[in-house]
PDB file of N, CA and C in Angstrom:
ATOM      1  N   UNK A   1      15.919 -80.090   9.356  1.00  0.00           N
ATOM      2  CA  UNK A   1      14.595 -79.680   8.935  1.00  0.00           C
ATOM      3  C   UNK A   1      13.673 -80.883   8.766  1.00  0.00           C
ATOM      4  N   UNK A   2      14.162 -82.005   8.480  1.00  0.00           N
ATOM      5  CA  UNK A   2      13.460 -83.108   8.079  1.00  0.00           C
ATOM      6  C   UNK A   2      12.627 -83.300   9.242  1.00  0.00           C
ATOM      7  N   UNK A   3      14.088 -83.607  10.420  1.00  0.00           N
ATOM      8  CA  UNK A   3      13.311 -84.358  11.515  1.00  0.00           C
ATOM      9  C   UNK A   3      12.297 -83.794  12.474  1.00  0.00           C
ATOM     10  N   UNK A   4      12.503 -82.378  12.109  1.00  0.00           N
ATOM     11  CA  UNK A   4      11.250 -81.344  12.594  1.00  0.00           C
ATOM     12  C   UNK A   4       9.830 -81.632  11.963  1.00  0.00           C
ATOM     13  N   UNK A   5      10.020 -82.296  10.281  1.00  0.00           N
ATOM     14  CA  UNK A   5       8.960 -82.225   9.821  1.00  0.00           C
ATOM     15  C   UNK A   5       8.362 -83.224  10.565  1.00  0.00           C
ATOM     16  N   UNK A   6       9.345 -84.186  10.674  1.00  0.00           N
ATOM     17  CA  UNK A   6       8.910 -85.866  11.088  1.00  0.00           C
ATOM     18  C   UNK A   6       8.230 -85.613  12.755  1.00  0.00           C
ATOM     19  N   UNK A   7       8.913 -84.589  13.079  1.00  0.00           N
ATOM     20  CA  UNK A   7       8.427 -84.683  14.768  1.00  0.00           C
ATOM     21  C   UNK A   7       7.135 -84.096  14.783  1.00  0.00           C
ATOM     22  N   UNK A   8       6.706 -83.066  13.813  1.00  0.00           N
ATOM     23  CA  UNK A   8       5.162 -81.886  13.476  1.00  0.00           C
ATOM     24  C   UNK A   8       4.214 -83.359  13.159  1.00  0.00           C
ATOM     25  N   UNK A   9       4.398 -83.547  12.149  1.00  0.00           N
ATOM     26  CA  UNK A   9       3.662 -84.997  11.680  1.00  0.00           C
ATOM     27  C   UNK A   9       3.716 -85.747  12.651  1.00  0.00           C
ATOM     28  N   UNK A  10       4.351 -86.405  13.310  1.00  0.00           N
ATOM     29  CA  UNK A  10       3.789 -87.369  14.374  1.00  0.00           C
ATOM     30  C   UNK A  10       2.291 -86.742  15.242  1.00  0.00           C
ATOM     31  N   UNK A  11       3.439 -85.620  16.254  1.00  0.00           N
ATOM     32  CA  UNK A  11       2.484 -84.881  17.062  1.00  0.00           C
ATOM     33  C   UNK A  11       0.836 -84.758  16.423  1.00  0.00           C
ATOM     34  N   UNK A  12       1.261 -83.989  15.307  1.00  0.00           N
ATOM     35  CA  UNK A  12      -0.113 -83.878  14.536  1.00  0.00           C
ATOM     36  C   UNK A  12      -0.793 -85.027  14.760  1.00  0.00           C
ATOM     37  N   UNK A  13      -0.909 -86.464  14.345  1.00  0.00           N
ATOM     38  CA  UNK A  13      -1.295 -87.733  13.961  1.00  0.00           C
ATOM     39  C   UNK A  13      -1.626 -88.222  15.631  1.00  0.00           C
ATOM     40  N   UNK A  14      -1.049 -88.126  16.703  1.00  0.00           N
ATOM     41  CA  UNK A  14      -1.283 -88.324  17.865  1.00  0.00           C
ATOM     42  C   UNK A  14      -1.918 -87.126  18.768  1.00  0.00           C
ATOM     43  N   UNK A  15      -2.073 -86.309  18.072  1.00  0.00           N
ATOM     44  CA  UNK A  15      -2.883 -85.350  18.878  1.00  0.00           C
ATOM     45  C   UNK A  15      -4.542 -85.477  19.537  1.00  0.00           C
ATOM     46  N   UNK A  16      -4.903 -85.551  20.507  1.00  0.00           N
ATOM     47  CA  UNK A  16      -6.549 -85.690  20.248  1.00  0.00           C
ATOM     48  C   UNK A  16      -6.964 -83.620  20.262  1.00  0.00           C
ATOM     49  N   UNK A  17      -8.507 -84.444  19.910  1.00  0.00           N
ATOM     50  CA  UNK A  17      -9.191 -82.991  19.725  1.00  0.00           C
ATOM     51  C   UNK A  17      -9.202 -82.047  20.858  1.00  0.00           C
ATOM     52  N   UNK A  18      -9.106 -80.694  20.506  1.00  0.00           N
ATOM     53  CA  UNK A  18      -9.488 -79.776  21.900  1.00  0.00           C
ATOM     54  C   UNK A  18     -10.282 -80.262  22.377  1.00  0.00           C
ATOM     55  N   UNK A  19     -11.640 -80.016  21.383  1.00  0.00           N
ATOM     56  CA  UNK A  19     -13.068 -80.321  22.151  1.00  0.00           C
ATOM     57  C   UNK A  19     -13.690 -81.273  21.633  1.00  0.00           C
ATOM     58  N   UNK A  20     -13.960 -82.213  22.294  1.00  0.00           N
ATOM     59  CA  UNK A  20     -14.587 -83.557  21.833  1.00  0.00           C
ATOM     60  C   UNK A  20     -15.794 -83.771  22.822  1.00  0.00           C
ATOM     61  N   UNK A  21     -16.595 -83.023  22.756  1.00  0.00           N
ATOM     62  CA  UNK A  21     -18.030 -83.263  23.309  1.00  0.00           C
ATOM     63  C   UNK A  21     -19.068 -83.989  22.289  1.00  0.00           C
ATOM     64  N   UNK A  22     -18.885 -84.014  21.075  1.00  0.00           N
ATOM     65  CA  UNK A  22     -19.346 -84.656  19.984  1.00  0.00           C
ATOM     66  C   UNK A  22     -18.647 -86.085  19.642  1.00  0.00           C
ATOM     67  N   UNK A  23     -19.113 -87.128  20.176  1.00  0.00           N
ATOM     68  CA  UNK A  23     -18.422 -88.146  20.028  1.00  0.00           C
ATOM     69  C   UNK A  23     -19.130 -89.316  19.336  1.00  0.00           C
ATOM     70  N   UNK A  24     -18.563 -90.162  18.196  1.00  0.00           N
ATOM     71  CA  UNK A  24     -19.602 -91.150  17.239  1.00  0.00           C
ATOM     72  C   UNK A  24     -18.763 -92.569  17.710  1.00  0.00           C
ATOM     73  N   UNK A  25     -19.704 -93.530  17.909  1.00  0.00           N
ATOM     74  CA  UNK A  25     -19.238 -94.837  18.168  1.00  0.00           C
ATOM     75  C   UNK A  25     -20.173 -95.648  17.494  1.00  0.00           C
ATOM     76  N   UNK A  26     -19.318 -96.816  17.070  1.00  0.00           N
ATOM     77  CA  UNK A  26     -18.939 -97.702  16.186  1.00  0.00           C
ATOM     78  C   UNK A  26     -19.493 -97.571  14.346  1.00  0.00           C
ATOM     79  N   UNK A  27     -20.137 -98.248  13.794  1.00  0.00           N
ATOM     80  CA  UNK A  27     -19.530 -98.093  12.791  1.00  0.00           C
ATOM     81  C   UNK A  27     -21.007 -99.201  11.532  1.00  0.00           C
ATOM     82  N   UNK A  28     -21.253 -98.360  10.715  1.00  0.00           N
ATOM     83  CA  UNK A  28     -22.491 -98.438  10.091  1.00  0.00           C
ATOM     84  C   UNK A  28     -23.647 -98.393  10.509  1.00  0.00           C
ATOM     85  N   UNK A  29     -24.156 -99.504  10.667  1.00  0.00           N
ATOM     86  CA  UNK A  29     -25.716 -99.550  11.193  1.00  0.00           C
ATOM     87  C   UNK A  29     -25.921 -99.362  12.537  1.00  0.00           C
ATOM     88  N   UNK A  30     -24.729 -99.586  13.661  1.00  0.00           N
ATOM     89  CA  UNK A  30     -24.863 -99.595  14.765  1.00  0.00           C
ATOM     90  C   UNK A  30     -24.017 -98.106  15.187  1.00  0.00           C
ATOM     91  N   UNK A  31     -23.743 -96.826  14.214  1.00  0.00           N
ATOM     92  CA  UNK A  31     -23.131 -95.590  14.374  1.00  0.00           C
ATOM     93  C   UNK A  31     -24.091 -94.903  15.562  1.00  0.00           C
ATOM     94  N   UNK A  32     -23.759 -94.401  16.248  1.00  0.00           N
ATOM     95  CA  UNK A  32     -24.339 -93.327  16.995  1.00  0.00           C
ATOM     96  C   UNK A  32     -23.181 -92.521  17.468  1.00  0.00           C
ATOM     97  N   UNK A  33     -24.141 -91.502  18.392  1.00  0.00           N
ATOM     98  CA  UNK A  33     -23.475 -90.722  19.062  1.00  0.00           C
ATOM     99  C   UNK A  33     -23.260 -91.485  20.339  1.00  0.00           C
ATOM    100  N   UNK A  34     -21.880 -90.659  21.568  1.00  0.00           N
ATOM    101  CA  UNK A  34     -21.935 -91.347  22.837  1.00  0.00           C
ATOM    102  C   UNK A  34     -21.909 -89.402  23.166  1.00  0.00           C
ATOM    103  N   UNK A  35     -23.542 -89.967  24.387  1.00  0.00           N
ATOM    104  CA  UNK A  35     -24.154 -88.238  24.688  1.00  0.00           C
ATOM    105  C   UNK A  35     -23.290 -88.166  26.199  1.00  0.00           C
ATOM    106  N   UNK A  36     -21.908 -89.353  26.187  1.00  0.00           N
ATOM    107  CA  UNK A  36     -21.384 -89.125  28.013  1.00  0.00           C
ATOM    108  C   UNK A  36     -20.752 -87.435  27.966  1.00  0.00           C
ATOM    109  N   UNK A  37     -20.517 -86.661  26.499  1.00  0.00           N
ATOM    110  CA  UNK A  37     -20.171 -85.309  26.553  1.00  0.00           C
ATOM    111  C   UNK A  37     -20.965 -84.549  26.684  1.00  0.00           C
ATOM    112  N   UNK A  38     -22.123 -84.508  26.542  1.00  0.00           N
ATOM    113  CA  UNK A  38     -23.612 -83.553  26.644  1.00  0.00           C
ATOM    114  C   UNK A  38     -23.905 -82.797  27.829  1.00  0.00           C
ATOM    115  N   UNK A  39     -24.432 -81.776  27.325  1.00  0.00           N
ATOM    116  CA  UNK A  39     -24.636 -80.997  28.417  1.00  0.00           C
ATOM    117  C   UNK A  39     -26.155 -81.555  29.458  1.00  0.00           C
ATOM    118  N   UNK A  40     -26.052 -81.607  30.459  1.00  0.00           N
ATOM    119  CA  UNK A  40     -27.078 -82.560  31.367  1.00  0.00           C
ATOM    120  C   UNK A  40     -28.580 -81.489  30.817  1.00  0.00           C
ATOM    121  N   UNK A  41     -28.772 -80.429  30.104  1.00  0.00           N
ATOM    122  CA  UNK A  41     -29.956 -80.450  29.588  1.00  0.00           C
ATOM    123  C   UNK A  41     -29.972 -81.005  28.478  1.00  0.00           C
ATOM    124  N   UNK A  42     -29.691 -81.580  27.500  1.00  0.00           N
ATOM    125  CA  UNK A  42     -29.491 -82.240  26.410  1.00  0.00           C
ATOM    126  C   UNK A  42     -29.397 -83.629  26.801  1.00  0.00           C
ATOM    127  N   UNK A  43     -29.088 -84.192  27.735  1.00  0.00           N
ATOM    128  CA  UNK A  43     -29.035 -85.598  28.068  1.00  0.00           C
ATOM    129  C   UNK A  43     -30.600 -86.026  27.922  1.00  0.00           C
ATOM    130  N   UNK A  44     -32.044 -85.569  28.249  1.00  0.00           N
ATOM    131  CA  UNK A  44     -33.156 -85.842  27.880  1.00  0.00           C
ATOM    132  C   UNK A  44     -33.683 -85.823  26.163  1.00  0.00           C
ATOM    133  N   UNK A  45     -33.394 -85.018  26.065  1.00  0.00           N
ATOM    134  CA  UNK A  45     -33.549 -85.174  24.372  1.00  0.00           C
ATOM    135  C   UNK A  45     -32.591 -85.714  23.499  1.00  0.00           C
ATOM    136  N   UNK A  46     -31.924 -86.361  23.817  1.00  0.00           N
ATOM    137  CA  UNK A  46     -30.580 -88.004  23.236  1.00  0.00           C
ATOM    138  C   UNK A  46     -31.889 -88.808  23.553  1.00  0.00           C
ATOM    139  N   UNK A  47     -32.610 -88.925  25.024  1.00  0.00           N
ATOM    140  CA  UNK A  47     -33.530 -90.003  25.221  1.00  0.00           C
ATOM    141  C   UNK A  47     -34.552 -90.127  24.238  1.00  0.00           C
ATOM    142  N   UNK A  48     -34.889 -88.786  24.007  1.00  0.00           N
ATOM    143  CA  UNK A  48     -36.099 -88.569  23.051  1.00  0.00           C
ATOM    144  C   UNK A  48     -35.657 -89.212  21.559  1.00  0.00           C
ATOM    145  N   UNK A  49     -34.294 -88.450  21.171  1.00  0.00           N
ATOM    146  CA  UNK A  49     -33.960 -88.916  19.689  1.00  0.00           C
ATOM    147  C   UNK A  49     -33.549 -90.341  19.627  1.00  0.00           C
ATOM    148  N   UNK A  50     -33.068 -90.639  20.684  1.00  0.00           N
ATOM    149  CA  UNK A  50     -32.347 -92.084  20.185  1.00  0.00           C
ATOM    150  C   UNK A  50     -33.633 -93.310  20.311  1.00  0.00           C
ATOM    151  N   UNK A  51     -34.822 -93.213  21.090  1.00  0.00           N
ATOM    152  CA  UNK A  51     -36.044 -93.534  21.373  1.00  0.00           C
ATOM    153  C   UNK A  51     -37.120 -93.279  20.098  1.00  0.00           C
ATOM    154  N   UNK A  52     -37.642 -92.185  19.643  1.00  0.00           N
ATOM    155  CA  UNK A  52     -38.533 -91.959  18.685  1.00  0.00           C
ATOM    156  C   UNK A  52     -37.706 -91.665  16.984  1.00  0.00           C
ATOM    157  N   UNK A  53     -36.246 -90.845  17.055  1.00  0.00           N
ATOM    158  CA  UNK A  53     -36.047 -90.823  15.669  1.00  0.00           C
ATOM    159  C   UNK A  53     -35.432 -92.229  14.713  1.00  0.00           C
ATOM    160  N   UNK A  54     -35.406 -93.462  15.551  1.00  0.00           N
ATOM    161  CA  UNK A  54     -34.814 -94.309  14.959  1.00  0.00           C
ATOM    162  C   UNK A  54     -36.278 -95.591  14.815  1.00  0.00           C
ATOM    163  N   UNK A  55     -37.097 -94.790  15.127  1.00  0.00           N
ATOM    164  CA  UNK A  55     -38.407 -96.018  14.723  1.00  0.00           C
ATOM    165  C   UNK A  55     -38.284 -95.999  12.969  1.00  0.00           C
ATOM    166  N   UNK A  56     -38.188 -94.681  12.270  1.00  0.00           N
ATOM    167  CA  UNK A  56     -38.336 -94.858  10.591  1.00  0.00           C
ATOM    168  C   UNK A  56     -36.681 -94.750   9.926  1.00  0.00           C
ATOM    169  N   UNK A  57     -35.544 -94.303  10.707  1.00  0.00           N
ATOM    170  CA  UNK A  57     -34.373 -94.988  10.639  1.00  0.00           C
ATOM    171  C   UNK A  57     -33.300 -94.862  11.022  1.00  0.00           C
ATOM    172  N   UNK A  58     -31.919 -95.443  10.566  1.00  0.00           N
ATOM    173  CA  UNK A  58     -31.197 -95.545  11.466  1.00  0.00           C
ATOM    174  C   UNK A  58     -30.473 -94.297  12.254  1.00  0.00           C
ATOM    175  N   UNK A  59     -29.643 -94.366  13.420  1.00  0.00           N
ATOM    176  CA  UNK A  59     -28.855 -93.116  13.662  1.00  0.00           C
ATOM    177  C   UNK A  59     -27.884 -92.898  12.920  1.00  0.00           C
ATOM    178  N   UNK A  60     -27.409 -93.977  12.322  1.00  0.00           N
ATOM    179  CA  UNK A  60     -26.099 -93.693  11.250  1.00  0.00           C
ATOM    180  C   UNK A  60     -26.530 -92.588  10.570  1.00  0.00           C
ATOM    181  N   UNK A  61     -27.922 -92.570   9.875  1.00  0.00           N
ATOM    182  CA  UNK A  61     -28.212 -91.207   8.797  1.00  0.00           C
ATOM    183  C   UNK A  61     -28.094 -89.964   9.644  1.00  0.00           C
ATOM    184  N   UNK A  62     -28.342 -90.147  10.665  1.00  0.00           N
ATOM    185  CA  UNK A  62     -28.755 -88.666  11.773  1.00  0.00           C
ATOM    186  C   UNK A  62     -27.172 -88.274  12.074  1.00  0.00           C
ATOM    187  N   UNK A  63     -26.078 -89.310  12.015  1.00  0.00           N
ATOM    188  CA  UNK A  63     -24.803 -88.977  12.607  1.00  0.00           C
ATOM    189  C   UNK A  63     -24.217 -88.191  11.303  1.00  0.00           C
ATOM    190  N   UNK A  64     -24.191 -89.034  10.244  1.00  0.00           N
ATOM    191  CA  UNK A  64     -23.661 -88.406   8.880  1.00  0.00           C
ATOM    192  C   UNK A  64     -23.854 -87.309   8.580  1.00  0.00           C
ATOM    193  N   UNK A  65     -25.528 -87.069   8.835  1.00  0.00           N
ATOM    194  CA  UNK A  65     -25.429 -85.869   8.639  1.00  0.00           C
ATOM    195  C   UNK A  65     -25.293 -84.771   9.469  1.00  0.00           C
ATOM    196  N   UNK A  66     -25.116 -84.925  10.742  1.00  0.00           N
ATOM    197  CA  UNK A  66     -24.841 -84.186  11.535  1.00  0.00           C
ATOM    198  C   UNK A  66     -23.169 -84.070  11.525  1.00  0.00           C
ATOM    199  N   UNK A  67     -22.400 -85.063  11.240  1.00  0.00           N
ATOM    200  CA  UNK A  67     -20.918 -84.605  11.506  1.00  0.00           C
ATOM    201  C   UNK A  67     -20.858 -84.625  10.023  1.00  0.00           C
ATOM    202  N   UNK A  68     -21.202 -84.276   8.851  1.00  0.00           N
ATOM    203  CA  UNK A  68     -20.623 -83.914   7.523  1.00  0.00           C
ATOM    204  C   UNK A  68     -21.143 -82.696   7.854  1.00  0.00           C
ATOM    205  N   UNK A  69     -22.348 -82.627   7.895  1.00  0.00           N
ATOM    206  CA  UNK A  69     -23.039 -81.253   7.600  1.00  0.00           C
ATOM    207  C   UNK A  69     -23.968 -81.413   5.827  1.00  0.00           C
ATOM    208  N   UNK A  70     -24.464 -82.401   5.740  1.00  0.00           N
ATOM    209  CA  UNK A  70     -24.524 -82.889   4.500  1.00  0.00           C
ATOM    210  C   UNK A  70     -25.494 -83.870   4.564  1.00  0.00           C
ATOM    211  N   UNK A  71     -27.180 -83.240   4.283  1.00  0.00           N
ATOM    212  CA  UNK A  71     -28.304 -84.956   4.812  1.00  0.00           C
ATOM    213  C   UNK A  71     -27.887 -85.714   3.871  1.00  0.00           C
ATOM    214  N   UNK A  72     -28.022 -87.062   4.661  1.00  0.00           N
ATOM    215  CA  UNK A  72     -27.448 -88.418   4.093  1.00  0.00           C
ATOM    216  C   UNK A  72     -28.035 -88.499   3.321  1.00  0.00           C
ATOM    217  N   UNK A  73     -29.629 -88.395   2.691  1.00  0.00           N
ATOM    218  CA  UNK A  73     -30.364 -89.006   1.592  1.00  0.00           C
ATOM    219  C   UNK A  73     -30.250 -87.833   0.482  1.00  0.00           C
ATOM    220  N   UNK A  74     -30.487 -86.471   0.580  1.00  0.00           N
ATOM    221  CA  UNK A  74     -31.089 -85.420   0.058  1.00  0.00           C
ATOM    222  C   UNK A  74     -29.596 -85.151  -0.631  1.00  0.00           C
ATOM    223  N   UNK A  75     -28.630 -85.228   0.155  1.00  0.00           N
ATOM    224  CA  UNK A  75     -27.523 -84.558  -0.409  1.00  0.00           C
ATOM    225  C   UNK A  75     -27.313 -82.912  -0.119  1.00  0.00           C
ATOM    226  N   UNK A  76     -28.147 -82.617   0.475  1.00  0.00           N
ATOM    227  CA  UNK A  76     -28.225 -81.089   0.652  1.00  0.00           C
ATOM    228  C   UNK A  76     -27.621 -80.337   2.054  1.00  0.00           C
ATOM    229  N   UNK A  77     -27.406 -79.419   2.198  1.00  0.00           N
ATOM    230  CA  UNK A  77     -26.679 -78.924   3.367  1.00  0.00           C
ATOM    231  C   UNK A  77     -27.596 -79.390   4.214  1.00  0.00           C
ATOM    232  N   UNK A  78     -27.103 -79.979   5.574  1.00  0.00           N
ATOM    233  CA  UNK A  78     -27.420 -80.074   7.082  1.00  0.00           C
ATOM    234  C   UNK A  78     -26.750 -79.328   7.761  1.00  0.00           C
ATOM    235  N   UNK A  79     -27.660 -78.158   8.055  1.00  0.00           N
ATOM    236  CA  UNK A  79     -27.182 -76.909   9.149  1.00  0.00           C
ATOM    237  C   UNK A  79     -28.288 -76.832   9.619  1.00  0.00           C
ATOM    238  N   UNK A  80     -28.497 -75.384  10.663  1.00  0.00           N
ATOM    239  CA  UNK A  80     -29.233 -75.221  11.904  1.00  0.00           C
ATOM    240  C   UNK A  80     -31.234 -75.138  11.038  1.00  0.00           C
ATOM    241  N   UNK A  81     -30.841 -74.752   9.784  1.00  0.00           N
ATOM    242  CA  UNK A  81     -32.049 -74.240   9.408  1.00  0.00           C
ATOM    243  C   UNK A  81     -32.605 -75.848   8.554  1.00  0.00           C
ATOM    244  N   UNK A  82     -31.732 -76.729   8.182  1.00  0.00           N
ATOM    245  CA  UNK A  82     -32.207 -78.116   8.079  1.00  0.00           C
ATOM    246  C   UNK A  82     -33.272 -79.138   9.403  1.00  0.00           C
ATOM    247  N   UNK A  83     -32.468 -78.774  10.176  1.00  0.00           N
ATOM    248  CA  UNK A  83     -32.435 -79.579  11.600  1.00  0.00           C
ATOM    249  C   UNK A  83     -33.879 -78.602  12.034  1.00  0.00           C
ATOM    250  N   UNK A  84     -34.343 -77.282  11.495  1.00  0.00           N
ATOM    251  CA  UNK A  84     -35.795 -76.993  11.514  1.00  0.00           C
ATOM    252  C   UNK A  84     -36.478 -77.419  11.182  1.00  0.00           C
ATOM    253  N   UNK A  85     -36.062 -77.215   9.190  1.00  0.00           N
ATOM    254  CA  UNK A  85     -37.467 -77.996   8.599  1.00  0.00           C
ATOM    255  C   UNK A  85     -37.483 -79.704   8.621  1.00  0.00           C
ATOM    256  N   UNK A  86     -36.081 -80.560   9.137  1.00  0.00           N
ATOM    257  CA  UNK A  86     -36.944 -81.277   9.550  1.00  0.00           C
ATOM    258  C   UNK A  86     -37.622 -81.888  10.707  1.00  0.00           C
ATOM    259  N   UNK A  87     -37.466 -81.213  11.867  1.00  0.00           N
ATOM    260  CA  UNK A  87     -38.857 -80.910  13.132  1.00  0.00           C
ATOM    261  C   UNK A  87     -39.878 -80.567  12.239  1.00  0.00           C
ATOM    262  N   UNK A  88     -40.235 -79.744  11.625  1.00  0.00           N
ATOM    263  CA  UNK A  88     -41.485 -79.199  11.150  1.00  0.00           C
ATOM    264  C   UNK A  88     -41.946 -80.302  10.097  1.00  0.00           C
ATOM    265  N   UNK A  89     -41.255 -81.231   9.132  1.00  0.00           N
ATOM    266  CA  UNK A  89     -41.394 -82.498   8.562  1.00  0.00           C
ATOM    267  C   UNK A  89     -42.302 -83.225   9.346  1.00  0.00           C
ATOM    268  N   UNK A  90     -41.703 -83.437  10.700  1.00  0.00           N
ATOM    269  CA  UNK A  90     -41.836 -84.764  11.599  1.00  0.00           C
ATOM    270  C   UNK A  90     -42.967 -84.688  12.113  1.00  0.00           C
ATOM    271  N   UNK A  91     -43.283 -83.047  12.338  1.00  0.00           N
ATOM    272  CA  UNK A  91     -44.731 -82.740  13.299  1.00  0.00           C
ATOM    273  C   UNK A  91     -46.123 -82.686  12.228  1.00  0.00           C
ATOM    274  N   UNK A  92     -45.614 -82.741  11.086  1.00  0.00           N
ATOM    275  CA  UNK A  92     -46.617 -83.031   9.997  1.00  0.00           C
ATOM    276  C   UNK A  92     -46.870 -84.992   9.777  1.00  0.00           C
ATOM    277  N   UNK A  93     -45.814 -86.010  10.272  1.00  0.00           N
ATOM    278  CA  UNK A  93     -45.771 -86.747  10.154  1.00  0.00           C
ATOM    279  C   UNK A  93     -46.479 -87.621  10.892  1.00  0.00           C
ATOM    280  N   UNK A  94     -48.038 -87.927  10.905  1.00  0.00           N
ATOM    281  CA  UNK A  94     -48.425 -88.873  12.457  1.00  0.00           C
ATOM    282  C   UNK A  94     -47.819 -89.953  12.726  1.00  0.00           C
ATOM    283  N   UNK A  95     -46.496 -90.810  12.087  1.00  0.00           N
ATOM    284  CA  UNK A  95     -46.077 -92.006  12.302  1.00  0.00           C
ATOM    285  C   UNK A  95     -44.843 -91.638  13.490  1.00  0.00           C
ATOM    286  N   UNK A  96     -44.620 -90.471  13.357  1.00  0.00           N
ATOM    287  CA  UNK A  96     -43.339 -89.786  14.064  1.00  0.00           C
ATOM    288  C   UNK A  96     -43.788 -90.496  15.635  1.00  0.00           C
ATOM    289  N   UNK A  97     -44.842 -90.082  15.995  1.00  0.00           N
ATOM    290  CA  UNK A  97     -45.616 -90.100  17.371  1.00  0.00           C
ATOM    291  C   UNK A  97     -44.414 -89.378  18.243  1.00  0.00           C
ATOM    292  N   UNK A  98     -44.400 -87.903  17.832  1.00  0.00           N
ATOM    293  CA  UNK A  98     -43.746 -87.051  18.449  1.00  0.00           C
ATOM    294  C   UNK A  98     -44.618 -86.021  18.681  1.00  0.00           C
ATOM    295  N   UNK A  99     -44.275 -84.915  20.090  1.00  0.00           N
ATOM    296  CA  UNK A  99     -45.286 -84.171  20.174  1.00  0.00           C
ATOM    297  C   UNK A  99     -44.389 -82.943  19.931  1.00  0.00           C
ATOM    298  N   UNK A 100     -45.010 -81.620  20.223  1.00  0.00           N
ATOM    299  CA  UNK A 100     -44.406 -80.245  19.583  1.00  0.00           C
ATOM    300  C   UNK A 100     -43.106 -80.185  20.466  1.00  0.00           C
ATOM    301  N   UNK A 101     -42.870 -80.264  21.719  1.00  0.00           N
ATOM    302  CA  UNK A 101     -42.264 -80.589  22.603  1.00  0.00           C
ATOM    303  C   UNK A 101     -41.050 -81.121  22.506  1.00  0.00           C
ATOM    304  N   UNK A 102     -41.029 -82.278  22.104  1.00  0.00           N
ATOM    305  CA  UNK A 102     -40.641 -83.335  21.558  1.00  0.00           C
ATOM    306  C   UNK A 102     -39.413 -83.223  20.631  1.00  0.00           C
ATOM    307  N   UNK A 103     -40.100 -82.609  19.537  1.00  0.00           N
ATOM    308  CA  UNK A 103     -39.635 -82.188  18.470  1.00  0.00           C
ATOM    309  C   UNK A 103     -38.533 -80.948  18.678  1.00  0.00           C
ATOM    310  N   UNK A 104     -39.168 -80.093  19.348  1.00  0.00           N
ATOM    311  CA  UNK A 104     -38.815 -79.253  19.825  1.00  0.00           C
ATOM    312  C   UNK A 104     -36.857 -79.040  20.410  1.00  0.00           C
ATOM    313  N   UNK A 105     -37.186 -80.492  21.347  1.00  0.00           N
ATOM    314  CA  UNK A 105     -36.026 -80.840  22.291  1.00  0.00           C
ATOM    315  C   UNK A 105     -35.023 -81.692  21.098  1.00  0.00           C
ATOM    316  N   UNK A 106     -35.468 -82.217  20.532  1.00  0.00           N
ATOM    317  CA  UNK A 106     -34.430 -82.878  19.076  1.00  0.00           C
ATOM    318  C   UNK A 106     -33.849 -81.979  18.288  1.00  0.00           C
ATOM    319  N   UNK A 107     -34.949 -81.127  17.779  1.00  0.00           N
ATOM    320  CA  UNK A 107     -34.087 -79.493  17.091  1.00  0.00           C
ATOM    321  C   UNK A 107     -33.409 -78.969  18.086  1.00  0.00           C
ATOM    322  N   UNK A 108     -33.164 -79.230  19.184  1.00  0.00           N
ATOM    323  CA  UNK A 108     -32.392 -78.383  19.817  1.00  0.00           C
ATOM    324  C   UNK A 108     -30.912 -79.284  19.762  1.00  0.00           C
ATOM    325  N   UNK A 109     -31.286 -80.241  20.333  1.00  0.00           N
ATOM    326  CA  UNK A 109     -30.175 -80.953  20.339  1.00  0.00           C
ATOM    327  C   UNK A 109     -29.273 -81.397  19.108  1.00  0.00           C
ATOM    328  N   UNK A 110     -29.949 -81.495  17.771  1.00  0.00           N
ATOM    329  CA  UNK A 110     -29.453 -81.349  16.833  1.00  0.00           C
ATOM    330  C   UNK A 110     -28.458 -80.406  16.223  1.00  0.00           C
ATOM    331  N   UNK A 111     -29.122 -78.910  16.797  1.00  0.00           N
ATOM    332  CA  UNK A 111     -28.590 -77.697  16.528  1.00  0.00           C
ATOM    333  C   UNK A 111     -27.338 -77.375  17.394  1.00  0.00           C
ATOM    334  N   UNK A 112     -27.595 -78.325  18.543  1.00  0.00           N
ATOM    335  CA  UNK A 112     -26.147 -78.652  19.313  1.00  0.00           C
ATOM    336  C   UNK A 112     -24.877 -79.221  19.108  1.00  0.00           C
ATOM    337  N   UNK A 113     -25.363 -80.260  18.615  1.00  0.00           N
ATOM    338  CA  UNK A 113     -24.329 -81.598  17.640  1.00  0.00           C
ATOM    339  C   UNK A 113     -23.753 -80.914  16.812  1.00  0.00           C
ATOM    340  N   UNK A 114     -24.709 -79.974  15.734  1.00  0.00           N
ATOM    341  CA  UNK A 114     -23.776 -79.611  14.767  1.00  0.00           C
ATOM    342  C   UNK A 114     -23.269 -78.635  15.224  1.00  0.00           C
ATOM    343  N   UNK A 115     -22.967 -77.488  15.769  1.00  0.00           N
ATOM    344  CA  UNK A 115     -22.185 -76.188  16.613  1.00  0.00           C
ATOM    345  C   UNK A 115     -20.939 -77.415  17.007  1.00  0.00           C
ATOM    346  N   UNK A 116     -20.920 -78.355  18.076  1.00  0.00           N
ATOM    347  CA  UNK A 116     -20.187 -79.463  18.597  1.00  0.00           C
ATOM    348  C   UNK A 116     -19.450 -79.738  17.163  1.00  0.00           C
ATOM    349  N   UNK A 117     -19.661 -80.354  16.277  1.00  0.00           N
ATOM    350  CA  UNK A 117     -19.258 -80.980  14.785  1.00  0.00           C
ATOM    351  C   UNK A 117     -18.071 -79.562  14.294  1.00  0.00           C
ATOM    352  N   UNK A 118     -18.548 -78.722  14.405  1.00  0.00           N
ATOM    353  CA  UNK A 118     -18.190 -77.487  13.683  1.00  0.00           C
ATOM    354  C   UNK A 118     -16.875 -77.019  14.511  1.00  0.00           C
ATOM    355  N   UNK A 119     -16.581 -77.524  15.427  1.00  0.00           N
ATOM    356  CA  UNK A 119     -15.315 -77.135  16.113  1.00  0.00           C
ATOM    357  C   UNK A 119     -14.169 -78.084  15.917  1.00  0.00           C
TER     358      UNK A 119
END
């Protein structure tokens, strides 16, 4: 029985994920996502987010809270209806220099990441 446990536990510990289309590389300030799993309509709006959402800060906050499910500053749930109000934040924001569009394609892709996160 032991060595069954010992053989479950390994396997377990060496297993990779089913689905790993959600993938984070390296580690604090330089955390992001790698979008080589993305679906090729989502590959434009990675351009958009990784381009305009990191002018006021880093992606590390955008990753955290996208793979906890938990905004990094607020402490409050990050789910699909977060990743709204804050598009609707951003389009109130003129420093964003994002257009409805824009915004638009980030809530989407956001709302992607986390569905991706959630598996």
């Amino acid at each position: 029985m032991t060595r069954f446990m010992m053989f479950l536990l390994a396997a377990f510990l060496m297993a990779e994920p089913c689905h790993a289309a959600l993938k984070v590389i390296g580690k604090g300030e330089s955390m992001t996502f790698d979008p080589s799993g993305f679906p090729p309509r989502m590959k434009s709006s990675w351009e958009i987010m990784k381009t305009k959402c990191v002018m006021c800060h880093s992606m590390e906050r955008t990753v955290v809270s996208i793979t906890t499910g938990i905004a990094s500053v607020s402490g409050q749930p990050f789910d699909h209806n977060a990743a709204r109000a804050y598009g609707f934040k951003m389009m109130r924001k003129p420093e964003s220099n994002m257009s409805r569009q824009e915004i638009k394609a980030v809530v989407d892709l956001m709302n992607y990441m986390l569905d991706e996160a959630a598996h």
